[in-house]
Protein backbone atom coordinates (compact mmCIF):
# COMPACT_ATOMS: atom_id res chain seq x y z
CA UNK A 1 142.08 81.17 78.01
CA UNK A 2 140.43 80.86 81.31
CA UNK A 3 139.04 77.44 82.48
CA UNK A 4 135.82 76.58 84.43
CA UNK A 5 136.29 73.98 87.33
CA UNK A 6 132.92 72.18 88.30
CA UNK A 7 133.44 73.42 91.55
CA UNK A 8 132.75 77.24 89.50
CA UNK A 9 130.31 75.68 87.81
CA UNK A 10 128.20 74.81 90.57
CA UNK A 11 128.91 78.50 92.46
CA UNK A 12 128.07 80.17 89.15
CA UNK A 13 124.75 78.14 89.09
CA UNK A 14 124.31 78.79 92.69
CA UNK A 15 124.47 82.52 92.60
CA UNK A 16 122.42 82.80 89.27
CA UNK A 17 119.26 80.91 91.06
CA UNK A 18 119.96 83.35 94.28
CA UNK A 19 120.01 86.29 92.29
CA UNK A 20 116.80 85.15 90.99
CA UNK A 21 115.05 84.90 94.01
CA UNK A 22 116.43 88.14 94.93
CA UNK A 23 114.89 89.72 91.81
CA UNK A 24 110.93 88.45 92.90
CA UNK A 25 110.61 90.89 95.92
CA UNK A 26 112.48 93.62 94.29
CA UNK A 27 110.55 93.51 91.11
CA UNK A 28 107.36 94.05 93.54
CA UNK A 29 108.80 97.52 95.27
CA UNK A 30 109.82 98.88 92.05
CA UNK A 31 107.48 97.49 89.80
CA UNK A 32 110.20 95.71 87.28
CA UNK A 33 107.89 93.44 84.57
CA UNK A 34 108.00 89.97 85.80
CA UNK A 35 107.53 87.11 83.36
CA UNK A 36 103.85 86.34 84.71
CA UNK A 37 101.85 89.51 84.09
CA UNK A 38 98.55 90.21 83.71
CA UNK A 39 97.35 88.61 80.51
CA UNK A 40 95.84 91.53 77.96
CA UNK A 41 92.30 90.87 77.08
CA UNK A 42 91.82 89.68 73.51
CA UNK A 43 89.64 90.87 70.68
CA UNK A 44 85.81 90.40 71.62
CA UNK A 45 82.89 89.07 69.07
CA UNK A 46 79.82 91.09 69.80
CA UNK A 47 78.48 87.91 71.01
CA UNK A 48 80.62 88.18 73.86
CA UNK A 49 79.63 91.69 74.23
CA UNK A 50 76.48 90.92 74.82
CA UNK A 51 77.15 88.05 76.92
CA UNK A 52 79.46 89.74 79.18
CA UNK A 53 76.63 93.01 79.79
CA UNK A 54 73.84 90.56 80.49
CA UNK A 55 76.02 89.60 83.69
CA UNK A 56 75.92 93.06 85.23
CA UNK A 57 73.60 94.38 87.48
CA UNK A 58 73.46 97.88 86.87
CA UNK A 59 72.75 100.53 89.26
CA UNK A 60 72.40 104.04 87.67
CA UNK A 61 75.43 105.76 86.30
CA UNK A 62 77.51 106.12 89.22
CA UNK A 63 76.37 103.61 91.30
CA UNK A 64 78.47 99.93 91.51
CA UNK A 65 77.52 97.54 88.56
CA UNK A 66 77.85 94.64 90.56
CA UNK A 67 78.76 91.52 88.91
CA UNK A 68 76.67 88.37 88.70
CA UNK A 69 78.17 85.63 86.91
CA UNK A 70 81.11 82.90 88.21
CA UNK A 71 83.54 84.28 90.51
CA UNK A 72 87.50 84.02 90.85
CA UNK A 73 89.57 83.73 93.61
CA UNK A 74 89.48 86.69 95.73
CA UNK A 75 86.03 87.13 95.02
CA UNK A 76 86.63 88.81 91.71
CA UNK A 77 84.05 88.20 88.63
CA UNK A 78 85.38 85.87 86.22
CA UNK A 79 83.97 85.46 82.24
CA UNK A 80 84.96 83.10 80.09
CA UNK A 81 85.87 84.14 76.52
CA UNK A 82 86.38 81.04 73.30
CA UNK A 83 84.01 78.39 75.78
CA UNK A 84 87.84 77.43 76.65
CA UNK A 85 88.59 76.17 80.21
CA UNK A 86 91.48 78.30 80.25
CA UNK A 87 90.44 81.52 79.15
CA UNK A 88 88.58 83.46 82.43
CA UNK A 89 89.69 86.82 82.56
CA UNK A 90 88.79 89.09 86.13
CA UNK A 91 85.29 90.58 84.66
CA UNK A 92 86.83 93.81 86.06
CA UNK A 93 89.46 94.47 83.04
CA UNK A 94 86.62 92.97 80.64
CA UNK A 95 85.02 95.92 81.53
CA UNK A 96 87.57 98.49 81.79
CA UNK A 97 88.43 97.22 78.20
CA UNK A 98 85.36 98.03 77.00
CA UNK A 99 84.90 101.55 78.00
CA UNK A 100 89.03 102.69 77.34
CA UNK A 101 90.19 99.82 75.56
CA UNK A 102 93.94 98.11 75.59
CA UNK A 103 94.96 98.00 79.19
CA UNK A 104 98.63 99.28 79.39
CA UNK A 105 101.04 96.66 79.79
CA UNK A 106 102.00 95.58 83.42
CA UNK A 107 99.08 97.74 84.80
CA UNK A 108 96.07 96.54 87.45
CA UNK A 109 92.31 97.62 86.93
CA UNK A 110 91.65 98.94 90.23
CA UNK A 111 88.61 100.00 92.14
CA UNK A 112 87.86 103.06 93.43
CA UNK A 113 84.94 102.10 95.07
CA UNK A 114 86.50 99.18 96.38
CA UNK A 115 83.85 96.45 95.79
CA UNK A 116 85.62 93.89 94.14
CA UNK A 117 82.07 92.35 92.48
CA UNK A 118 81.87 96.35 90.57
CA UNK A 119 82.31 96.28 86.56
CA UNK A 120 81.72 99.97 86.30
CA UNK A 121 84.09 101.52 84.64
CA UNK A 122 83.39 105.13 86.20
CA UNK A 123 84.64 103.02 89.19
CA UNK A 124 87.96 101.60 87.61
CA UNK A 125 91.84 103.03 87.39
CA UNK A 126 94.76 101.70 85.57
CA UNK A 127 97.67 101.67 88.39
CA UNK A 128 100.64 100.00 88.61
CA UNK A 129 101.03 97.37 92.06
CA UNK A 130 102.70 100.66 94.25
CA UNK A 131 99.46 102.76 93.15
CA UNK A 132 96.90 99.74 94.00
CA UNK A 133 98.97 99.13 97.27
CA UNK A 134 98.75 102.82 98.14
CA UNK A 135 95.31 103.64 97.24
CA UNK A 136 94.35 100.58 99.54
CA UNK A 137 96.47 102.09 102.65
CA UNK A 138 95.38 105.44 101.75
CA UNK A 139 91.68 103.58 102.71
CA UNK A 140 92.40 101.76 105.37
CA UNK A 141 91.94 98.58 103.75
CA UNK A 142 95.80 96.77 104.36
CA UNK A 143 96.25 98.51 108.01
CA UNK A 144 94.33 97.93 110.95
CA UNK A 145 91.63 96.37 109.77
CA UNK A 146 90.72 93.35 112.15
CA UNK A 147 87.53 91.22 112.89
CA UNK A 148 87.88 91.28 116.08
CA UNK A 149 88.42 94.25 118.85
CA UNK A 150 90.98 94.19 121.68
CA UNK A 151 87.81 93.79 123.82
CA UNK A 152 86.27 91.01 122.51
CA UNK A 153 89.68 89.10 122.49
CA UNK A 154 90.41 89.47 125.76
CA UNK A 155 86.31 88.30 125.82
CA UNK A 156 87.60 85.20 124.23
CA UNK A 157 90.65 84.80 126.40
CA UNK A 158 88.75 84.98 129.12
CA UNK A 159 85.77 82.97 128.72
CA UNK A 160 88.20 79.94 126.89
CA UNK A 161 90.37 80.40 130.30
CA UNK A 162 86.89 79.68 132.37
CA UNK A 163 86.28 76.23 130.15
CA UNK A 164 82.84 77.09 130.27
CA UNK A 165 82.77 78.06 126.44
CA UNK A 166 84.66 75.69 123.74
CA UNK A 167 86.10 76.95 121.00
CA UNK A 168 83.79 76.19 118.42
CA UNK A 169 81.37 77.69 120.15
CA UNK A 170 83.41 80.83 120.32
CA UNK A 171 84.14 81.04 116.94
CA UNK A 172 80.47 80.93 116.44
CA UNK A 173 79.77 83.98 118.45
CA UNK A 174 82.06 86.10 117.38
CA UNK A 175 81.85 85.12 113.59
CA UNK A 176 85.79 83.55 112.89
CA UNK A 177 86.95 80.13 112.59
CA UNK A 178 88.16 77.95 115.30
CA UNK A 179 91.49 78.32 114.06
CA UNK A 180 91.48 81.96 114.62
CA UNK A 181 90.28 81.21 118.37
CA UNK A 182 92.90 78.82 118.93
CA UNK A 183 95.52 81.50 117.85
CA UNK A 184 94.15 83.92 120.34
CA UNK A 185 93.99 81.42 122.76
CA UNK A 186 97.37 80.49 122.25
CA UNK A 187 98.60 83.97 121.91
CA UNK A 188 100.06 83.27 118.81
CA UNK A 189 98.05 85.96 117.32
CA UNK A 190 96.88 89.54 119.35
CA UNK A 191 99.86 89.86 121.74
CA UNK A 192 99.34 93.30 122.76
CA UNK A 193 96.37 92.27 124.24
């Protein structure tokens, strides 16, 4: 019979919350089933049917059926099923469990065209994260996709070097907050340039 110092205890505890941590990043890359996944959407009354439809704008049969009720984070639609304050679902998978019903388990409704406000299900995809991340590269839409041009930061760079301009102004002009100037400024952000 083996015995456990505290000393082992404490190591074995140790390496059991490490291995944890370890398991977050490489559950994303290979798409392992966390604990927190999307919630399924639950059986709908026809009330909330016809609830959920009057909240669409639609625009022919292939055109985006843009959303028009409370948003989410992100900018996603939100709808609220049961009147319960914890029971929004993204108005995206309402609608993509309309038109094909239960959404596979551990699977994102995507968008094909893109607009996150769009309900149309002619516009939606079940895809696992590495199929949403690479339809979204294969766009353009995680990689190099800035505000700003090289140009118009060295603009910035220049013209906050002069002191004639402040910041705030800046950030005015060129449509980003004065936090973003600052970074420039700084060259905490845009070092290439």
């Amino acid at each position: 019979v083996a015995t456990v110092s505290a000393a082992n205890v404490g190591l074995l505890y140790f390496l059991e919350i490490l291995l944890a941590l370890l398991a977050f990043p490489i559950a994303l890359i290979y798409n392992i089933p966390m604990n927190k996944t999307h919630r399924s959407v639950p059986p709908l009354r026809a009330s909330d049917i016809e609830r959920f439809w009057a909240k669409v704008n639609f625009a022919g049969p292939n055109g985006c059926w843009e959303w028009q009720g409370a948003y989410r984070s992100y900018g996603y639609g939100g709808f609220r099923l049961g009147g319960r304050s914890h029971s929004s679902y993204p108005s995206h998978r309402i609608s993509w469990y309309l038109a094909n019903g239960r959404i596979p388990p551990n699977m994102y409704v995507c968008h094909r065209c893109d607009n996150k406000r769009c309900v149309n299900p002619r516009h939606l995809f079940a895809g696992n994260n590495r199929a949403n991340v690479a339809d979204a590269l294969a766009k353009g839409i995680l990689a190099g996709q800035h505000k700003l041009t090289e140009s118009q930061v060295r603009n910035i760079r220049a013209e906050s070097e002069d002191g004639e301009v402040s910041r705030r102004k800046l950030s005015k002009k060129y449509g980003v907050n004065q936090a973003t100037i600052a970074k420039i400024v700084l060259r905490k952000t845009w070092q290439r340039c």
